[in-house]
PDB file of N, CA and C in Angstrom:
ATOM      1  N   UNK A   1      75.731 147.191 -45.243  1.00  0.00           N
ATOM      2  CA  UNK A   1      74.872 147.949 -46.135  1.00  0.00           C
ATOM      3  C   UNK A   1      74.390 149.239 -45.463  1.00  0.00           C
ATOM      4  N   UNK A   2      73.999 149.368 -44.189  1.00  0.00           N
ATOM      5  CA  UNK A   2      73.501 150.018 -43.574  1.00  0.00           C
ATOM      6  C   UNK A   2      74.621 150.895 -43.482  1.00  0.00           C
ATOM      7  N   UNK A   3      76.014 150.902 -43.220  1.00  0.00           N
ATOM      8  CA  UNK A   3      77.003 152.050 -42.570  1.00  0.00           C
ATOM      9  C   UNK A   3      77.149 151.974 -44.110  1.00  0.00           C
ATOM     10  N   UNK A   4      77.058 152.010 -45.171  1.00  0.00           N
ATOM     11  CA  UNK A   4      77.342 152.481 -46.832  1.00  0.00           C
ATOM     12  C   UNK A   4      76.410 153.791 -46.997  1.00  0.00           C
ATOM     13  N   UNK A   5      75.387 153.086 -46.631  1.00  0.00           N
ATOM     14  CA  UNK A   5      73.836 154.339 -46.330  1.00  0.00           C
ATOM     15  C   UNK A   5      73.944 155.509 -45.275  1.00  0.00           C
ATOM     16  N   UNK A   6      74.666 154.771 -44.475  1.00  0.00           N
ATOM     17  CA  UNK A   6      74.406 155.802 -43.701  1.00  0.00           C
ATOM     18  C   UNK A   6      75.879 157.046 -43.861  1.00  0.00           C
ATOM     19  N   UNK A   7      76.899 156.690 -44.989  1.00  0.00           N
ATOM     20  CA  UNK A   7      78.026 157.879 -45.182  1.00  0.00           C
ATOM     21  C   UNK A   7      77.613 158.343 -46.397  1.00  0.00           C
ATOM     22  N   UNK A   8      76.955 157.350 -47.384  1.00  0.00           N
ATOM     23  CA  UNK A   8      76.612 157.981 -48.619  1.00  0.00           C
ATOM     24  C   UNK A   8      75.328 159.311 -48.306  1.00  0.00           C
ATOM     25  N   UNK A   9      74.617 158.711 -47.044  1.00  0.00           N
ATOM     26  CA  UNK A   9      73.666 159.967 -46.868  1.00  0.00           C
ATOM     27  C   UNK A   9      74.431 161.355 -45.748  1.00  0.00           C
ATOM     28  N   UNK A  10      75.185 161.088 -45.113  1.00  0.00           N
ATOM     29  CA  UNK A  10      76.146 161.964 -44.308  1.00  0.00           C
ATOM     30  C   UNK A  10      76.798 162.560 -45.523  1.00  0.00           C
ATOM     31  N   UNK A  11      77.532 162.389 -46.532  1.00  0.00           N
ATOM     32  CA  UNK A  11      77.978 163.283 -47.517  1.00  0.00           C
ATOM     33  C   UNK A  11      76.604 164.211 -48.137  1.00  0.00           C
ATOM     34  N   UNK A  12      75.305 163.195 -48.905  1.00  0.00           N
ATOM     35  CA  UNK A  12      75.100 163.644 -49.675  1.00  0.00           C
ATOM     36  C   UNK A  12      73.999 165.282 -48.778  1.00  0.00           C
ATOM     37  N   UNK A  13      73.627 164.778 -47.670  1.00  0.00           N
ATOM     38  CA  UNK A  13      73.269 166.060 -46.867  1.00  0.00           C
ATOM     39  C   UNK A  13      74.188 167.263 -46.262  1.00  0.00           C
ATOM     40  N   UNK A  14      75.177 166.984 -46.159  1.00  0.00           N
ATOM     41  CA  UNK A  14      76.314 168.097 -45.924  1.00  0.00           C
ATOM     42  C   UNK A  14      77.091 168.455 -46.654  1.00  0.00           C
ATOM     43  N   UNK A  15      77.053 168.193 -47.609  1.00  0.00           N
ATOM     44  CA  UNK A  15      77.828 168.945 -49.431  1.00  0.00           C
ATOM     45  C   UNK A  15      76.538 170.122 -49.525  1.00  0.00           C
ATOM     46  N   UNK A  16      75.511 169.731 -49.919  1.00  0.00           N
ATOM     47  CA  UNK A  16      74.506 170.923 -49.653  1.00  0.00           C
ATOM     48  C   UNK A  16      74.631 171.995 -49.272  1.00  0.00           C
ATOM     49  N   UNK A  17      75.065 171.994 -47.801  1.00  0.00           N
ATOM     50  CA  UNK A  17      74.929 172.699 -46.609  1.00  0.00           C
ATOM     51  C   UNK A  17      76.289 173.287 -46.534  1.00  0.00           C
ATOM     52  N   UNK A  18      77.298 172.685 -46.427  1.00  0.00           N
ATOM     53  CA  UNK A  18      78.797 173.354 -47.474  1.00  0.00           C
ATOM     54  C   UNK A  18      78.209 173.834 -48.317  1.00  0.00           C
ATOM     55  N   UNK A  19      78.385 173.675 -49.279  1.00  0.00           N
ATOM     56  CA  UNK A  19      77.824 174.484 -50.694  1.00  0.00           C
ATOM     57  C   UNK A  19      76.994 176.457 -50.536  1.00  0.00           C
ATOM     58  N   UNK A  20      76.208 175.850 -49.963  1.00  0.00           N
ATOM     59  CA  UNK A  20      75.669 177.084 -49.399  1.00  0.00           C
ATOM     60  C   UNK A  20      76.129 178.188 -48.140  1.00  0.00           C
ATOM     61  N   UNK A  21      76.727 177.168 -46.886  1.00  0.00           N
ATOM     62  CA  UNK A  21      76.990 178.425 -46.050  1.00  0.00           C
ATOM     63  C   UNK A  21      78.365 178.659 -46.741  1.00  0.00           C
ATOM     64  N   UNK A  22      79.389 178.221 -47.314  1.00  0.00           N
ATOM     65  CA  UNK A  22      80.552 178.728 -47.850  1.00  0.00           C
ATOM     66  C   UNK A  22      80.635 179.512 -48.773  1.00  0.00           C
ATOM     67  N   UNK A  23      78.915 179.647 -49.186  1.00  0.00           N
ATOM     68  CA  UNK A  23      78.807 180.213 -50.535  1.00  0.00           C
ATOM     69  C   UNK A  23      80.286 180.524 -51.539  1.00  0.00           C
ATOM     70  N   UNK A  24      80.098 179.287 -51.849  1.00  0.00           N
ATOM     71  CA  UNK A  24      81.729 178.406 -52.759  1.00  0.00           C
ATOM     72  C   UNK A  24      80.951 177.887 -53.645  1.00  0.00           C
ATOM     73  N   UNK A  25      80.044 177.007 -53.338  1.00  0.00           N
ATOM     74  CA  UNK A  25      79.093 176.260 -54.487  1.00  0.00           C
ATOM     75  C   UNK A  25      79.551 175.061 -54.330  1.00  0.00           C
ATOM     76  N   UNK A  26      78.771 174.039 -55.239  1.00  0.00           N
ATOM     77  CA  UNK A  26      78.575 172.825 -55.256  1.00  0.00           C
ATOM     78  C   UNK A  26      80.201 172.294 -55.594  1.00  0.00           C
ATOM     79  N   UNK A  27      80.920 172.888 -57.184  1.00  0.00           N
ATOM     80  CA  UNK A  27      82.123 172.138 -57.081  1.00  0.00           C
ATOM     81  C   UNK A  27      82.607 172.628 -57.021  1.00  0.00           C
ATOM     82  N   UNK A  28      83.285 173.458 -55.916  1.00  0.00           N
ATOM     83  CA  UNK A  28      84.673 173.795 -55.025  1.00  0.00           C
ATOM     84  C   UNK A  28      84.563 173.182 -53.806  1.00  0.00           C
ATOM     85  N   UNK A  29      83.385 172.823 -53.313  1.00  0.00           N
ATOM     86  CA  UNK A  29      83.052 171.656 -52.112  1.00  0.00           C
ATOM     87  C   UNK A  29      82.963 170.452 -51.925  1.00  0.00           C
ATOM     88  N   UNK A  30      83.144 170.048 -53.097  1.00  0.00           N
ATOM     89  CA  UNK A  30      82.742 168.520 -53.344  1.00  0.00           C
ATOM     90  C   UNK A  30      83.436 168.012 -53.096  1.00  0.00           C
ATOM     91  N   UNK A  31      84.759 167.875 -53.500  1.00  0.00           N
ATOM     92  CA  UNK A  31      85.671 166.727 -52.846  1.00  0.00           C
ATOM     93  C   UNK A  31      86.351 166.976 -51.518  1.00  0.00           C
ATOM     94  N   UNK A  32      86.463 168.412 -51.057  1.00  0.00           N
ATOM     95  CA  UNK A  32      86.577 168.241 -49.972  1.00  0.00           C
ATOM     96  C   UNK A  32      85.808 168.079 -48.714  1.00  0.00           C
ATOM     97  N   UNK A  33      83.955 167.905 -48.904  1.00  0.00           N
ATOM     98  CA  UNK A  33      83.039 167.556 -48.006  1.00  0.00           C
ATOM     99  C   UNK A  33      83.614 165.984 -48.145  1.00  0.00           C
ATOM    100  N   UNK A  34      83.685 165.218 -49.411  1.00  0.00           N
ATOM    101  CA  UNK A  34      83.685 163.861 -49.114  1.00  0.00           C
ATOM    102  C   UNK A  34      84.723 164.071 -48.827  1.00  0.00           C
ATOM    103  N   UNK A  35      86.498 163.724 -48.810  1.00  0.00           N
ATOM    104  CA  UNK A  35      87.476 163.627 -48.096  1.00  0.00           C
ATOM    105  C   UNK A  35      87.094 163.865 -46.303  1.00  0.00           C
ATOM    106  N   UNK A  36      86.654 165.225 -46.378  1.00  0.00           N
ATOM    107  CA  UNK A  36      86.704 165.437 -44.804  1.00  0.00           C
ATOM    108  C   UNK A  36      85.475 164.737 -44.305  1.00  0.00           C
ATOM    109  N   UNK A  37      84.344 163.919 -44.825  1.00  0.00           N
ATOM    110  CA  UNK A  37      83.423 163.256 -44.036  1.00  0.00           C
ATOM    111  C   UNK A  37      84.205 161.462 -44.588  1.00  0.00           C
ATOM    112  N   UNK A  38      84.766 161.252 -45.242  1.00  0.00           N
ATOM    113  CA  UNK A  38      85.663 160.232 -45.161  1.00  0.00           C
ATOM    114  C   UNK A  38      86.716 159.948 -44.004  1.00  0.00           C
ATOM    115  N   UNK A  39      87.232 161.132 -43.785  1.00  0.00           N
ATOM    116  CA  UNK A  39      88.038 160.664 -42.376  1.00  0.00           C
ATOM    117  C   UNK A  39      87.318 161.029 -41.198  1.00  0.00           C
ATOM    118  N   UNK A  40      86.603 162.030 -41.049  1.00  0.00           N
ATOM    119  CA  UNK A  40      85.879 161.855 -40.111  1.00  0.00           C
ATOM    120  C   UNK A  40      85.053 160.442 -39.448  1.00  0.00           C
ATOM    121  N   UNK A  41      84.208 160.314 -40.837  1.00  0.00           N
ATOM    122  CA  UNK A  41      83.260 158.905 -40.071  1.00  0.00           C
ATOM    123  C   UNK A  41      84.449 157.663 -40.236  1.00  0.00           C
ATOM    124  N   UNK A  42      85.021 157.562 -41.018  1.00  0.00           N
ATOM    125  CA  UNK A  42      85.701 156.279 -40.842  1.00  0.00           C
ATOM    126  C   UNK A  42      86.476 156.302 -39.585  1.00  0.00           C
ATOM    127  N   UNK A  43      86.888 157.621 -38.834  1.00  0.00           N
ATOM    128  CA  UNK A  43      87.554 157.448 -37.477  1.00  0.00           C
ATOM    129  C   UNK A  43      86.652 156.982 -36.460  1.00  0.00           C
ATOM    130  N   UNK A  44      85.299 157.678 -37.115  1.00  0.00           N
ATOM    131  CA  UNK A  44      84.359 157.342 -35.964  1.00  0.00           C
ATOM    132  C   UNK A  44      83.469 156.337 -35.814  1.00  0.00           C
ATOM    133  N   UNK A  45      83.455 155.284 -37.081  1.00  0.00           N
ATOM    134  CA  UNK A  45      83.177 154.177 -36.695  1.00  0.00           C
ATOM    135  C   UNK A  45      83.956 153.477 -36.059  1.00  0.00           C
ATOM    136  N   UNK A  46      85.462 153.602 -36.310  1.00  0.00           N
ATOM    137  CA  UNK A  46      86.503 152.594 -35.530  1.00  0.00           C
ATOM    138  C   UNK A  46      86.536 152.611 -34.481  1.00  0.00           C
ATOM    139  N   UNK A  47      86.209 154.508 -34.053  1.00  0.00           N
ATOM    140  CA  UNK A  47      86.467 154.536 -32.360  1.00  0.00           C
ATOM    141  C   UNK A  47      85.405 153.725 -31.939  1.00  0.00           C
ATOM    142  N   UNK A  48      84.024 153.554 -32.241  1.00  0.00           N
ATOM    143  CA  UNK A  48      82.783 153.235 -31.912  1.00  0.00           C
ATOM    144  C   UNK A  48      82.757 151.871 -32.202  1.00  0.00           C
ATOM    145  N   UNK A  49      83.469 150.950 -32.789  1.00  0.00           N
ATOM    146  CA  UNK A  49      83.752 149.571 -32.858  1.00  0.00           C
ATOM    147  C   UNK A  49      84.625 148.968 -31.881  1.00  0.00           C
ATOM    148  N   UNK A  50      85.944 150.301 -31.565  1.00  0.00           N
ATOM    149  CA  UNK A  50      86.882 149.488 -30.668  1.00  0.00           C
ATOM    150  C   UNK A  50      86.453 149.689 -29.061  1.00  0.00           C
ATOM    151  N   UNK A  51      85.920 150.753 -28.769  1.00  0.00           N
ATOM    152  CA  UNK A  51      86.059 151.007 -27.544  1.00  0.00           C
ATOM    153  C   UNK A  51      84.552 151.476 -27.153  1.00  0.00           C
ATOM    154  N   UNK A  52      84.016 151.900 -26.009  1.00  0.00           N
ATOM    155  CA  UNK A  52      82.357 152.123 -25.393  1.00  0.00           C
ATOM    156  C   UNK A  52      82.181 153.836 -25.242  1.00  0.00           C
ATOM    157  N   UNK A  53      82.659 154.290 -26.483  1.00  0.00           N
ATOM    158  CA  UNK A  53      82.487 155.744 -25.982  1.00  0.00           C
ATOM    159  C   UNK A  53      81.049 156.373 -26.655  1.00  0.00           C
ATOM    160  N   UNK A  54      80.825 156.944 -25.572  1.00  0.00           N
ATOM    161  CA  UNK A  54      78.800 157.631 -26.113  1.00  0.00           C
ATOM    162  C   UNK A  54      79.244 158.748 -27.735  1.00  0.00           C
ATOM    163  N   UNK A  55      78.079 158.056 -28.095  1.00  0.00           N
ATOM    164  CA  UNK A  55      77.761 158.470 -29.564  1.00  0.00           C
ATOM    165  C   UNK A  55      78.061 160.257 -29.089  1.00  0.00           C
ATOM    166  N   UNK A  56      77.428 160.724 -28.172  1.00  0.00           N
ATOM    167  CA  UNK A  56      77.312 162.527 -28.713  1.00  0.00           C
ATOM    168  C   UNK A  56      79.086 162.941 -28.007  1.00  0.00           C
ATOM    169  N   UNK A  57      79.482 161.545 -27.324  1.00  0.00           N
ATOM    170  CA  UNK A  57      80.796 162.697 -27.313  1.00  0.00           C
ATOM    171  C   UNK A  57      81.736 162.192 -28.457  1.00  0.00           C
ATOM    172  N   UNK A  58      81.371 160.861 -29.565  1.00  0.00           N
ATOM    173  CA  UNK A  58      81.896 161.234 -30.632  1.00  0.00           C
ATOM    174  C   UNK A  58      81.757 161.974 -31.676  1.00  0.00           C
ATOM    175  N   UNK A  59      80.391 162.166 -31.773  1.00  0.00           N
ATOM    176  CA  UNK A  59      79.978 163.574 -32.353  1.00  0.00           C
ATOM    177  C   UNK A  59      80.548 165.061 -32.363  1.00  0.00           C
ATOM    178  N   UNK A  60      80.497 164.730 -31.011  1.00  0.00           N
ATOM    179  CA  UNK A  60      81.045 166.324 -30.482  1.00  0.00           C
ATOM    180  C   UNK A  60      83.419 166.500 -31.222  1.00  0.00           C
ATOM    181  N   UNK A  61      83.580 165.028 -31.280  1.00  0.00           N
ATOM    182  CA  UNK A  61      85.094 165.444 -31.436  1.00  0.00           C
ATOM    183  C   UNK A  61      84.905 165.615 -33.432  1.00  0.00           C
ATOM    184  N   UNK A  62      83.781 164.703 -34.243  1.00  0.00           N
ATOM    185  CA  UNK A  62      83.443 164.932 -35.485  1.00  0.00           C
ATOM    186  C   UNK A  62      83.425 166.471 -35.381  1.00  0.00           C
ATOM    187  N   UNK A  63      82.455 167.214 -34.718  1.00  0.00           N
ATOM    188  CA  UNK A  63      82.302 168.480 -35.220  1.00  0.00           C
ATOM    189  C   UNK A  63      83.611 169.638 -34.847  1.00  0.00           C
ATOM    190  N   UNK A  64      84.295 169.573 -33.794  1.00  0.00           N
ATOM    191  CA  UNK A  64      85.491 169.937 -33.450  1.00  0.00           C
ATOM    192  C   UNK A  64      86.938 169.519 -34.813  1.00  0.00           C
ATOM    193  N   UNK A  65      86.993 168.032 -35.219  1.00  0.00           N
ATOM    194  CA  UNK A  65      87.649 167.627 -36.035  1.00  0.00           C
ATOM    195  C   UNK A  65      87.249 168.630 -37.713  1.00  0.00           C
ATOM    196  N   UNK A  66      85.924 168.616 -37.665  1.00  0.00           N
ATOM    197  CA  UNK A  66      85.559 169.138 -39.385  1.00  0.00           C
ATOM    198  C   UNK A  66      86.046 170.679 -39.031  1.00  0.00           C
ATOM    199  N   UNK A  67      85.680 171.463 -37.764  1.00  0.00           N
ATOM    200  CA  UNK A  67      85.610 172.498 -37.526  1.00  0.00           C
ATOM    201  C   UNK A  67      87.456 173.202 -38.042  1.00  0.00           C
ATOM    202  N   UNK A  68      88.243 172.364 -37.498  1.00  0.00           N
ATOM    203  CA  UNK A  68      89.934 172.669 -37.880  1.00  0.00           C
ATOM    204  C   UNK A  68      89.777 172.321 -39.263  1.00  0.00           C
ATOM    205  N   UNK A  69      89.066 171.143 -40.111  1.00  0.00           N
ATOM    206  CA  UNK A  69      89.659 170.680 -41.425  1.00  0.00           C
ATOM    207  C   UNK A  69      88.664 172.211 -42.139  1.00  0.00           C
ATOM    208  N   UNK A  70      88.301 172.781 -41.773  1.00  0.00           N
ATOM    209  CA  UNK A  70      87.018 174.070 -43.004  1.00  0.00           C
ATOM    210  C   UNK A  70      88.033 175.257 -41.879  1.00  0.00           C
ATOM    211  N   UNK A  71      88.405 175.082 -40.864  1.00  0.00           N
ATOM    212  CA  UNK A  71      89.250 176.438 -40.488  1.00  0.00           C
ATOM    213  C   UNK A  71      90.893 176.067 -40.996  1.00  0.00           C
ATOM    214  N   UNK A  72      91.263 174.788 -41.375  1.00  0.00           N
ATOM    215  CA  UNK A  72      92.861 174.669 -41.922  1.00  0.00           C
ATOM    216  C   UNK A  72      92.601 175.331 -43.362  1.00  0.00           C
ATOM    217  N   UNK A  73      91.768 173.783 -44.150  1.00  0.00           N
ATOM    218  CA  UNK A  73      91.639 174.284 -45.542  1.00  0.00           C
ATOM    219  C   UNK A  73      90.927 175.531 -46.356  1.00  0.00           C
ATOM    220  N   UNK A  74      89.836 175.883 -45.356  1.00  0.00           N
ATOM    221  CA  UNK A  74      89.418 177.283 -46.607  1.00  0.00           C
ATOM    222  C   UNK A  74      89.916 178.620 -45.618  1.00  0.00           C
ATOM    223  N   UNK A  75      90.699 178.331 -44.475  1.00  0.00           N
ATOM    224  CA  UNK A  75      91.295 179.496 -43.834  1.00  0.00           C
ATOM    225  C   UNK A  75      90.227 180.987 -42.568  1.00  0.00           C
ATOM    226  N   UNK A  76      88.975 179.834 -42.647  1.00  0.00           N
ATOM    227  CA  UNK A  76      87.997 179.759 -41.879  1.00  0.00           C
ATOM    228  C   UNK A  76      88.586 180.800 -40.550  1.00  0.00           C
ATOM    229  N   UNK A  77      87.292 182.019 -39.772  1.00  0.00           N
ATOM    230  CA  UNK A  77      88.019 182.319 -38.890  1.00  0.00           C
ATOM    231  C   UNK A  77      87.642 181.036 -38.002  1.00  0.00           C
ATOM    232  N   UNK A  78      87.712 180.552 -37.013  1.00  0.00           N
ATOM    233  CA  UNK A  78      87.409 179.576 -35.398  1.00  0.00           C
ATOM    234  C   UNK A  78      85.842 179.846 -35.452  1.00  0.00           C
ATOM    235  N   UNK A  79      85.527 181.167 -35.288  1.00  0.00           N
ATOM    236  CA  UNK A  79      83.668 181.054 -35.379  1.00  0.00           C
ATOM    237  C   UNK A  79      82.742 180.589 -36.276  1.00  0.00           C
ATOM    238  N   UNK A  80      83.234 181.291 -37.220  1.00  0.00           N
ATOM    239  CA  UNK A  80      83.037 180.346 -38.797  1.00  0.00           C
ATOM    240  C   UNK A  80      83.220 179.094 -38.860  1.00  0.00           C
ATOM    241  N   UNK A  81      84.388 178.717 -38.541  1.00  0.00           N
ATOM    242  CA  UNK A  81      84.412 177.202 -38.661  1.00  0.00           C
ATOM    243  C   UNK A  81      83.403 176.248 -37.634  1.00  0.00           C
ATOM    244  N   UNK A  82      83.648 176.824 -36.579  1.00  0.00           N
ATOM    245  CA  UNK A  82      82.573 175.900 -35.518  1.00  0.00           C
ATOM    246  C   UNK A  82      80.939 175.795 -36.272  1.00  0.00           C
ATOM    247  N   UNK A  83      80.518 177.415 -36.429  1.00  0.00           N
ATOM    248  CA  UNK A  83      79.226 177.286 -36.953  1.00  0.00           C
ATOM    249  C   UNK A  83      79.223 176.548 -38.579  1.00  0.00           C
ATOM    250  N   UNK A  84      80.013 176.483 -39.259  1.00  0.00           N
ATOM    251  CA  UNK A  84      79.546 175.345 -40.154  1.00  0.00           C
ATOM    252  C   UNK A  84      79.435 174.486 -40.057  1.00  0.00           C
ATOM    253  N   UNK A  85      80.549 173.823 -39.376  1.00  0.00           N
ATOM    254  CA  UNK A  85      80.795 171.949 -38.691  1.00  0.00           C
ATOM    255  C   UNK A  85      79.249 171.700 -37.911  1.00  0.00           C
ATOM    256  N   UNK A  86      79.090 172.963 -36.933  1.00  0.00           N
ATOM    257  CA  UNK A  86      77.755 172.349 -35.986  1.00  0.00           C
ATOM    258  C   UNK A  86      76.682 172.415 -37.222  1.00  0.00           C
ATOM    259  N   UNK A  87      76.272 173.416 -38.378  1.00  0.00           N
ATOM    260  CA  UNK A  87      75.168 173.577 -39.263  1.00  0.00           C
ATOM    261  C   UNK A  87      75.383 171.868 -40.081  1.00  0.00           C
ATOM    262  N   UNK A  88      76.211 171.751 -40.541  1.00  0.00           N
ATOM    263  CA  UNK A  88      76.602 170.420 -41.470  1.00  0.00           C
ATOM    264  C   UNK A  88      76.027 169.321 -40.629  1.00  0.00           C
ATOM    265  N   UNK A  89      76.840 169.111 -39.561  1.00  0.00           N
ATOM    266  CA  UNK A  89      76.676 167.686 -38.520  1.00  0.00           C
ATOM    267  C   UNK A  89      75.345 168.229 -37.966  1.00  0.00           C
ATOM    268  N   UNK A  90      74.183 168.850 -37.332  1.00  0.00           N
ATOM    269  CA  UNK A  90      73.062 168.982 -37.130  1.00  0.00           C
ATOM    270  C   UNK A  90      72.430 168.865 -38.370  1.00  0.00           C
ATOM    271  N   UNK A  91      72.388 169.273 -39.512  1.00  0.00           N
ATOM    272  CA  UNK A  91      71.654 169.050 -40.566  1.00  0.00           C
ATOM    273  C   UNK A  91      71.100 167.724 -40.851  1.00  0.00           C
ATOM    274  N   UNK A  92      72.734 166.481 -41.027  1.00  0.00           N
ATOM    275  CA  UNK A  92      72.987 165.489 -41.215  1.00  0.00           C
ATOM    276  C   UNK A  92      72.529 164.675 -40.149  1.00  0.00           C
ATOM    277  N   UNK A  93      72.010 164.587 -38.885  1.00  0.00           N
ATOM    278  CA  UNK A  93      72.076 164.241 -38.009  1.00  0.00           C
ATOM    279  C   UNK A  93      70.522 164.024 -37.850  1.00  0.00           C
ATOM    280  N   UNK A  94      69.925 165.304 -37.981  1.00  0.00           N
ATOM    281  CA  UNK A  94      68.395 165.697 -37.990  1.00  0.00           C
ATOM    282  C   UNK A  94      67.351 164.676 -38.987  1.00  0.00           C
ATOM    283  N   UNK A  95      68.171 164.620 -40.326  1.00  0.00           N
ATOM    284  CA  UNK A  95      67.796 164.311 -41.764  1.00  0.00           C
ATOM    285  C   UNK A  95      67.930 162.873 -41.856  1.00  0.00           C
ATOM    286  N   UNK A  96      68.924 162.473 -41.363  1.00  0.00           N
ATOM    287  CA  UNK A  96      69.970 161.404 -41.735  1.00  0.00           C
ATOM    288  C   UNK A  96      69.104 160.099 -41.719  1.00  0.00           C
ATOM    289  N   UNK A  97      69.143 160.387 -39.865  1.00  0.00           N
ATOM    290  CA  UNK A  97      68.717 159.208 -38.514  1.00  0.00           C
ATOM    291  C   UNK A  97      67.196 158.890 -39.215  1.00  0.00           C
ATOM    292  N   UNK A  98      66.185 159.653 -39.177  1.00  0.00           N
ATOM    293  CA  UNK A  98      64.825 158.990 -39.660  1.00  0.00           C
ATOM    294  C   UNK A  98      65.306 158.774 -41.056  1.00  0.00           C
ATOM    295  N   UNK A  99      66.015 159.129 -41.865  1.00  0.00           N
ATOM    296  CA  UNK A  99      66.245 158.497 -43.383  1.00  0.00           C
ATOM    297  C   UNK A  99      66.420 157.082 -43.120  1.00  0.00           C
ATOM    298  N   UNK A 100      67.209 156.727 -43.086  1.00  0.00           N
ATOM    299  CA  UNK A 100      68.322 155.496 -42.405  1.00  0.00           C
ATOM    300  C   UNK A 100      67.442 153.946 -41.473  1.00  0.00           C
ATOM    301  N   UNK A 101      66.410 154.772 -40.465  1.00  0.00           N
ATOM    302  CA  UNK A 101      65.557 154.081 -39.691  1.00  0.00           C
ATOM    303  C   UNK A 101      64.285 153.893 -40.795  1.00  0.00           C
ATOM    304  N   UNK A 102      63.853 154.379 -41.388  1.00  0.00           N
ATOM    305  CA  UNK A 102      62.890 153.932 -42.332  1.00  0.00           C
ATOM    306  C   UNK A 102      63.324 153.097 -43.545  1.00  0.00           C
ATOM    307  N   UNK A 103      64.375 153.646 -44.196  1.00  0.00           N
ATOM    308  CA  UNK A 103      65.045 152.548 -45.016  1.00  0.00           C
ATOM    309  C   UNK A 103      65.204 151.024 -44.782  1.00  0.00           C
ATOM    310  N   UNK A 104      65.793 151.230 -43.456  1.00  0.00           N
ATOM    311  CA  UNK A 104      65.916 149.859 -42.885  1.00  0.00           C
ATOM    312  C   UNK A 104      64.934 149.097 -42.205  1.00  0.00           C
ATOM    313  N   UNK A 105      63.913 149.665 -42.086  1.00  0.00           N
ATOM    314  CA  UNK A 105      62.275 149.184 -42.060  1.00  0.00           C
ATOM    315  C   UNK A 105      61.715 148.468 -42.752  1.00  0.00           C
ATOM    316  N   UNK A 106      62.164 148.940 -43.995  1.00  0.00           N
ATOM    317  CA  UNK A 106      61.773 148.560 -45.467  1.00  0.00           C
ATOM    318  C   UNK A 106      61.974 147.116 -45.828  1.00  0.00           C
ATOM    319  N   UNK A 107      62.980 146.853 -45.710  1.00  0.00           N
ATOM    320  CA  UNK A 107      63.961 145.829 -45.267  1.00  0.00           C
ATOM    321  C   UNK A 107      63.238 143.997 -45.198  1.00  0.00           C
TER     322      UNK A 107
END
């Protein structure tokens, strides 16, 4: 329940944040924030299930990974792309974690 919450809130805070720095808008971003935070976190729970690697250096390959999928698909220069991936994944990250920890408080 908790990793459902915690991608449904990783999309629904970084479609936003797409939306705006791409200034593209809400639906020209939409399915590709969820696709690309679909393979992202689902890689990165697996890596983080199979093997002992620290959360910020899977983070760090998430924001590198989104950074090529917004510099492949919208043709992004490399600077652009880094600074959205880091604005998206800091947003989400900032927002997310106390969302997520209070929810599950609730509990």
């Amino acid at each position: 329940m908790v990793l459902a919450l915690s991608f449904l809130l990783t999309v629904a805070i970084e479609w936003p944040v797409l939306a705006w720095f791409s200034k593209l808008g809400f639906a020209r971003t939409g399915w590709f924030c969820l696709c690309m935070n679909g393979a992202t976190w689902g890689m990165a729970m697996g890596v983080l299930t199979l093997w002992p690697v620290p959360v910020p250096v899977v983070e760090l390959a998430i924001i590198l990974a989104e950074a090529a999928l917004l510099r492949w698909f919208w043709e992004w220069s490399f600077r652009r792309a880094i600074l959205g991936s880091l604005w998206m994944n800091l947003t989400s990250w900032l927002l997310g974690v106390p969302i997520v920890l209070f929810l599950t408080r609730l509990r």
